[in-house]
Protein backbone atom coordinates (compact mmCIF):
# COMPACT_ATOMS: atom_id res chain seq x y z
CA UNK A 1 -222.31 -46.32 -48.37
CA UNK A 2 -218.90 -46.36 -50.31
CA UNK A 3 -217.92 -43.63 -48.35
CA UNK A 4 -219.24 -45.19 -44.82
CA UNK A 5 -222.74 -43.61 -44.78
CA UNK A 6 -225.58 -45.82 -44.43
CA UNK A 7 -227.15 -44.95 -47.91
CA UNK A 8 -226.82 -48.34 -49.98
CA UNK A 9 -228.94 -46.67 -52.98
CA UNK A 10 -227.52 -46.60 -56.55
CA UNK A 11 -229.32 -44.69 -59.15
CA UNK A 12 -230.34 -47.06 -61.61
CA UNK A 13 -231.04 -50.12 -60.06
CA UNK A 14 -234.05 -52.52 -60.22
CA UNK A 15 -235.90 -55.11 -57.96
CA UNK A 16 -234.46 -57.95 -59.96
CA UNK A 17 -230.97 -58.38 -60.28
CA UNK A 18 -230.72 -57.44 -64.26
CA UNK A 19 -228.87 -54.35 -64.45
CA UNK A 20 -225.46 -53.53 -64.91
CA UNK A 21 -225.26 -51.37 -61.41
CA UNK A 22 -226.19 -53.00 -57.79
CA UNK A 23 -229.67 -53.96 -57.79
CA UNK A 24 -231.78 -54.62 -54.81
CA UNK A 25 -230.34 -58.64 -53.79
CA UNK A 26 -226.22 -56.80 -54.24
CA UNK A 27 -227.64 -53.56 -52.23
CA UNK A 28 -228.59 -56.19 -49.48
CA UNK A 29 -225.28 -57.96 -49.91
CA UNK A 30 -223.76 -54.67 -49.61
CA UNK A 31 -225.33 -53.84 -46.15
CA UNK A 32 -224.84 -57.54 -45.14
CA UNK A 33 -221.31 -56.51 -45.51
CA UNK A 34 -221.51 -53.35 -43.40
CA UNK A 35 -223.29 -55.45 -40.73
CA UNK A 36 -220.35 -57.60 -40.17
CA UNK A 37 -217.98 -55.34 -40.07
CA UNK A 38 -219.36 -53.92 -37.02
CA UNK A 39 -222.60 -51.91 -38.06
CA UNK A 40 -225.61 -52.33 -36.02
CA UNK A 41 -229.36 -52.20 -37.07
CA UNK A 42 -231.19 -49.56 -35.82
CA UNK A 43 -233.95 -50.88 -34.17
CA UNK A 44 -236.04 -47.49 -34.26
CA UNK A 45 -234.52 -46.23 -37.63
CA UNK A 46 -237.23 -46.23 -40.33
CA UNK A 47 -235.81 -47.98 -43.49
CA UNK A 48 -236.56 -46.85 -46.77
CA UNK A 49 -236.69 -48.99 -50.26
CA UNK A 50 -238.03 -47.10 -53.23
CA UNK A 51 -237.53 -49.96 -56.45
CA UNK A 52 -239.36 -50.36 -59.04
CA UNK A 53 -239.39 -47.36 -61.58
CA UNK A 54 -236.52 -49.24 -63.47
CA UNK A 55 -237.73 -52.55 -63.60
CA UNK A 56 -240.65 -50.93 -65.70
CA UNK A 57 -238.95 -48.94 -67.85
CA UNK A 58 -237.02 -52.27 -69.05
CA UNK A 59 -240.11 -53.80 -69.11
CA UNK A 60 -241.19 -51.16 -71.49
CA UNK A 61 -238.83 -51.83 -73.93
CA UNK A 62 -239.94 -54.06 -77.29
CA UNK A 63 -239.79 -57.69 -76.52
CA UNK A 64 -239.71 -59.08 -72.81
CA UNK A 65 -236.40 -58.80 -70.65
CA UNK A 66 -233.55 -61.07 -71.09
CA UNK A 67 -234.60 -64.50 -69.35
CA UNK A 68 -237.86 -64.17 -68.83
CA UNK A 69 -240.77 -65.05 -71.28
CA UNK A 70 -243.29 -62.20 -70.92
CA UNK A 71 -243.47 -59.07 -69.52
CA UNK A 72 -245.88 -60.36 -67.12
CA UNK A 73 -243.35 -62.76 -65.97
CA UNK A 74 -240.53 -59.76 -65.31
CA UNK A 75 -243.05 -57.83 -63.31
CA UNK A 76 -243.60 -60.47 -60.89
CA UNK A 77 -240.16 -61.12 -60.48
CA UNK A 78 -240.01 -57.74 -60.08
CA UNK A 79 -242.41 -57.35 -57.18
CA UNK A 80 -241.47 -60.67 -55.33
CA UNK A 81 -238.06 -60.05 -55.36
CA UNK A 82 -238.81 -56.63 -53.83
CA UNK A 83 -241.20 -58.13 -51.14
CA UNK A 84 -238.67 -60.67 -50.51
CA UNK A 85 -235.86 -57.89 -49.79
CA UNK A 86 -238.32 -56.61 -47.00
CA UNK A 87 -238.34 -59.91 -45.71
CA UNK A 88 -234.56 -60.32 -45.50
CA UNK A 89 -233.96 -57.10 -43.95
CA UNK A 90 -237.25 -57.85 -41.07
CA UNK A 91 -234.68 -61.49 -40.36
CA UNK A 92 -232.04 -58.97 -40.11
CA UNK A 93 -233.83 -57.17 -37.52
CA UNK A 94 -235.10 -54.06 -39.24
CA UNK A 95 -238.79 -53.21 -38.03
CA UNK A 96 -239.67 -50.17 -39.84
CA UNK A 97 -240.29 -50.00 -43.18
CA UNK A 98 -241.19 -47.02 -45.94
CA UNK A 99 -241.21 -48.56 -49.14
CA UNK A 100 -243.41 -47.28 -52.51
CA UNK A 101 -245.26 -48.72 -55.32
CA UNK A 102 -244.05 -49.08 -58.88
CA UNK A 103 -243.61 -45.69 -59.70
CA UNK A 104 -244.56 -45.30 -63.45
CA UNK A 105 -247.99 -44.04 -64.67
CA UNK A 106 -248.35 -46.42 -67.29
CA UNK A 107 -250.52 -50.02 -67.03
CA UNK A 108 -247.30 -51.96 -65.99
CA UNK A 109 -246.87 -50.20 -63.12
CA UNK A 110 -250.76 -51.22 -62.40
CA UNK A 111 -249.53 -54.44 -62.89
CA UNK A 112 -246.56 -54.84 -60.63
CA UNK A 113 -248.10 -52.95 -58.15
CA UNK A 114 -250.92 -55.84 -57.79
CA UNK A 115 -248.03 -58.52 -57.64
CA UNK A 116 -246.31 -56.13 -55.00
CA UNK A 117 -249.26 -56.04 -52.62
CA UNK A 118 -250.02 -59.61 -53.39
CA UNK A 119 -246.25 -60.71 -52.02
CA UNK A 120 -245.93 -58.56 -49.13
CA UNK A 121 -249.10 -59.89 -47.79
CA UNK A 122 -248.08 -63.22 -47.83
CA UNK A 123 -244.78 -62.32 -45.77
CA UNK A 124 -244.33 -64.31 -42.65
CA UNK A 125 -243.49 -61.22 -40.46
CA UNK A 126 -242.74 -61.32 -37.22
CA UNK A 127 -244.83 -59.51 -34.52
CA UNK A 128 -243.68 -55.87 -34.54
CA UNK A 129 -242.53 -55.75 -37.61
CA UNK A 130 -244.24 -52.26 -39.51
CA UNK A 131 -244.32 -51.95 -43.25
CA UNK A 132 -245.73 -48.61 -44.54
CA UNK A 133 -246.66 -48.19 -48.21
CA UNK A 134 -246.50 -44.96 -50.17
CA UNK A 135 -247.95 -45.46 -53.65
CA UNK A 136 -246.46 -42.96 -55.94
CA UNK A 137 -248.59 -44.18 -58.50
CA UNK A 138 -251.58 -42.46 -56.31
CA UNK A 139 -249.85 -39.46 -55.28
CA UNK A 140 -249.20 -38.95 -58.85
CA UNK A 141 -252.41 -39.71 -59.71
CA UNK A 142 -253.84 -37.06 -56.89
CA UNK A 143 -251.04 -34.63 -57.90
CA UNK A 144 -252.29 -33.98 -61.46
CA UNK A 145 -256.08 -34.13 -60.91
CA UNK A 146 -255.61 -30.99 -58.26
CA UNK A 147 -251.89 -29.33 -57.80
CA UNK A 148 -253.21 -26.83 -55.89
CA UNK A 149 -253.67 -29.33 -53.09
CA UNK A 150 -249.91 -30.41 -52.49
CA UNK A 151 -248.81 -26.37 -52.57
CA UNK A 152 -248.20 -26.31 -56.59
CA UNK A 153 -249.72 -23.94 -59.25
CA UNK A 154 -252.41 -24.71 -60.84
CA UNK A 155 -251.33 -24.79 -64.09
CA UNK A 156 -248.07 -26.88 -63.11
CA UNK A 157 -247.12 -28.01 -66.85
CA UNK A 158 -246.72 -31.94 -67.05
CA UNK A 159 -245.78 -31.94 -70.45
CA UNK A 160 -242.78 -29.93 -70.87
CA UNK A 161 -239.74 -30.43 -69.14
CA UNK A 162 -237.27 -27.90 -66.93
CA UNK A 163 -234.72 -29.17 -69.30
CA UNK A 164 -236.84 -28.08 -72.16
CA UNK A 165 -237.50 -25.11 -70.90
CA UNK A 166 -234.27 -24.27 -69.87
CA UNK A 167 -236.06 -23.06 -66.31
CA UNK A 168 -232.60 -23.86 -64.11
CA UNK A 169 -232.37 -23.77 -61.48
CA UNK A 170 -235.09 -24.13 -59.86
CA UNK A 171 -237.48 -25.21 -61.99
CA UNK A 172 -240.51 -23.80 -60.57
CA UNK A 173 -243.78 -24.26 -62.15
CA UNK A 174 -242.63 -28.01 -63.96
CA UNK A 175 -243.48 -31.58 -62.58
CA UNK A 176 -240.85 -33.24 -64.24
CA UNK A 177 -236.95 -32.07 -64.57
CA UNK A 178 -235.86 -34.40 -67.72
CA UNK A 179 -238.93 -36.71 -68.58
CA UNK A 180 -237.67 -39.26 -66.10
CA UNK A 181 -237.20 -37.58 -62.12
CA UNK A 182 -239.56 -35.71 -60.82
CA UNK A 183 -238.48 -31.73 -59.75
CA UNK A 184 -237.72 -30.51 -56.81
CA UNK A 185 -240.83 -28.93 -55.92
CA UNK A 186 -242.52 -32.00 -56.45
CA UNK A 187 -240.49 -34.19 -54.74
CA UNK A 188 -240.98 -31.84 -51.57
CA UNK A 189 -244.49 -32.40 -51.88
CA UNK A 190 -244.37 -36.57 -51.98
CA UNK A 191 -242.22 -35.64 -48.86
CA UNK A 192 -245.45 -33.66 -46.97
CA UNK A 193 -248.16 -36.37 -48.23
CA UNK A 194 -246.09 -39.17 -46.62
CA UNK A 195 -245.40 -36.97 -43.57
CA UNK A 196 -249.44 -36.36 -43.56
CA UNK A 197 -250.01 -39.85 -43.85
CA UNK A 198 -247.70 -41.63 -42.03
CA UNK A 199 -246.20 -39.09 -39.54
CA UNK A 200 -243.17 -40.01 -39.27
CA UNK A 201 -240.29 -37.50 -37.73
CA UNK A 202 -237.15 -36.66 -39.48
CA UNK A 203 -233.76 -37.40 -37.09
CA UNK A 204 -233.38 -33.48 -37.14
CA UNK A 205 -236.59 -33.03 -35.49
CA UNK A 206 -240.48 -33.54 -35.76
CA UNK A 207 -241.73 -33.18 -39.33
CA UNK A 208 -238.51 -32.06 -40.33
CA UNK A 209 -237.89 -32.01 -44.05
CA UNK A 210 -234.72 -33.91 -45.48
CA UNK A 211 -231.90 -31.36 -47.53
CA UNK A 212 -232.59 -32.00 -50.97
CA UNK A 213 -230.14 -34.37 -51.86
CA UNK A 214 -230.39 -36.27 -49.66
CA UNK A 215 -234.29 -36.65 -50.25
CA UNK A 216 -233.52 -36.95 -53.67
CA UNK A 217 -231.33 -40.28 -52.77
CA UNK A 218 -234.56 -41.91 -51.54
CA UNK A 219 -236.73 -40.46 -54.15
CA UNK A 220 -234.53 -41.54 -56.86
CA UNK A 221 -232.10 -43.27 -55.57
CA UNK A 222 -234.17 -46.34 -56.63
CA UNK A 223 -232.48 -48.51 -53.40
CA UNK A 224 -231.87 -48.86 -49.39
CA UNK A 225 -231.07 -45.68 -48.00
CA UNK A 226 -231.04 -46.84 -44.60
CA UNK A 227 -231.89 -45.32 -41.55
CA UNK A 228 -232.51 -42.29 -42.16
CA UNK A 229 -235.71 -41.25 -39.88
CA UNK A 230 -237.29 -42.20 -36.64
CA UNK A 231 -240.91 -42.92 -36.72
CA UNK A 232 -242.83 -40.03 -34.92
CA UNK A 233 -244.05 -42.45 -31.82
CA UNK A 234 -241.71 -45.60 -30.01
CA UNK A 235 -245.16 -47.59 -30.00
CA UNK A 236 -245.14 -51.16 -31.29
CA UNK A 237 -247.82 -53.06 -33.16
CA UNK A 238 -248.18 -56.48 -34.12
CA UNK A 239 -247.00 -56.80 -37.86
CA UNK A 240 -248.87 -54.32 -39.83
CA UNK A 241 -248.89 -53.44 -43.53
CA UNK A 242 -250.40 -49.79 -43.94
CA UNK A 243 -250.75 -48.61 -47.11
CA UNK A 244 -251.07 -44.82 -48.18
């Protein structure tokens, strides 16, 4: 987006508005800002928020976050603010939503994840509005009982790192490039369980797979990355939350 693309991620941010870097309320300041200069919603465009993965890692830290009393407390705000940034962007005009779970494998992001589904089903959506859930915490989940199943080895190591093993470039046969982002392979295959789930159709073309990067962005990007798709079908429902 600082260089007039319609990607308002920034690696590092949270839900709440704690971090150094723009967080989810600035990102949505930031597009407010590209709005009135002239930018349009696109009211087909399939709009992608992916929060959450750094609001538990600070939540992970020893004592609770600055300003809040428990951990508990953080993950809330955590979720609500995140259901509430749906919400702003639906007023806005924005109708199709992909947005994921708290990310982390760890009992926090159990946590959130309750207070997430909890405060986007109280949203007072308008009719047509679609919200489409992709838990990462499941696909993870389903990715390491059976790797096989999403096109990786069978013996795809979890515990040591491409970093570790010095496997550049491409990493093949780890799940995770640093400890933190997922590799590349993996990150292709979240790609084909939300395509098999959700169907949606890439702007190049029916099922057609993001470049890297700029898959990565939404991955990891931790933020808006705008309208980047088109759902597969022009069809409109009432409001409808599906979840993955």
């Amino acid at each position: 987006s600082l260089e007039g693309g319609t990607n308002f991620a920034f690696g590092g941010a949270r839900a709440t508005n704690t971090s150094a870097v723009p967080d989810l309320g600035e990102q949505l300041g930031i597009y407010q800002g590209f709005l009135a200069a002239g930018g349009e919603v696109d009211p087909t465009g399939l709009y992608v928020l992916t929060f959450g993965g750094n609001d538990i890692f600070a939540a992970l830290q020893p004592g609770s976050p600055a300003g809040f009393d428990s951990d508990s407390a953080y993950l809330m705000a955590a979720a609500n603010a995140y259901a509430q940034g749906v919400l702003d962007l639906a007023n806005l005009g924005v109708t199709n939503f992909l947005i994921t779970g708290f990310p982390n494998a760890v009992p926090q992001a159990v946590e959130a994840n309750g207070y997430l589904a909890t405060a986007l089903g109280a949203l007072p959506l308008s009719d047509g509005v679609n919200v489409n859930y992709f838990d990462f915490f499941d696909f993870f989940t389903r990715l390491s009982a059976d790797p096989t199943a999403f096109g990786l080895p069978a013996d795809l190591d979890f515990t040591t790192t491409c970093q570790q093993a010095q496997a550049f470039p491409d990493c093949t046969g780890y799940f995770s490039f640093d400890g933190v982002h997922p590799t590349a392979a993996v990150q292709a295959a979240a790609f084909g369980d939300i395509q098999s789930q959700f169907g949606f159709a890439a702007a190049g073309g029916a099922g057609a797979v993001p470049e890297p990067d700029a898959w990565a962005l939404m991955i990891l990007g931790f933020g808006l990355a705008g309208a980047a798709m088109r759902r597969a079908n022009a069809r409109r429902r009432r409001t409808a939350l599906a979840y993955a």
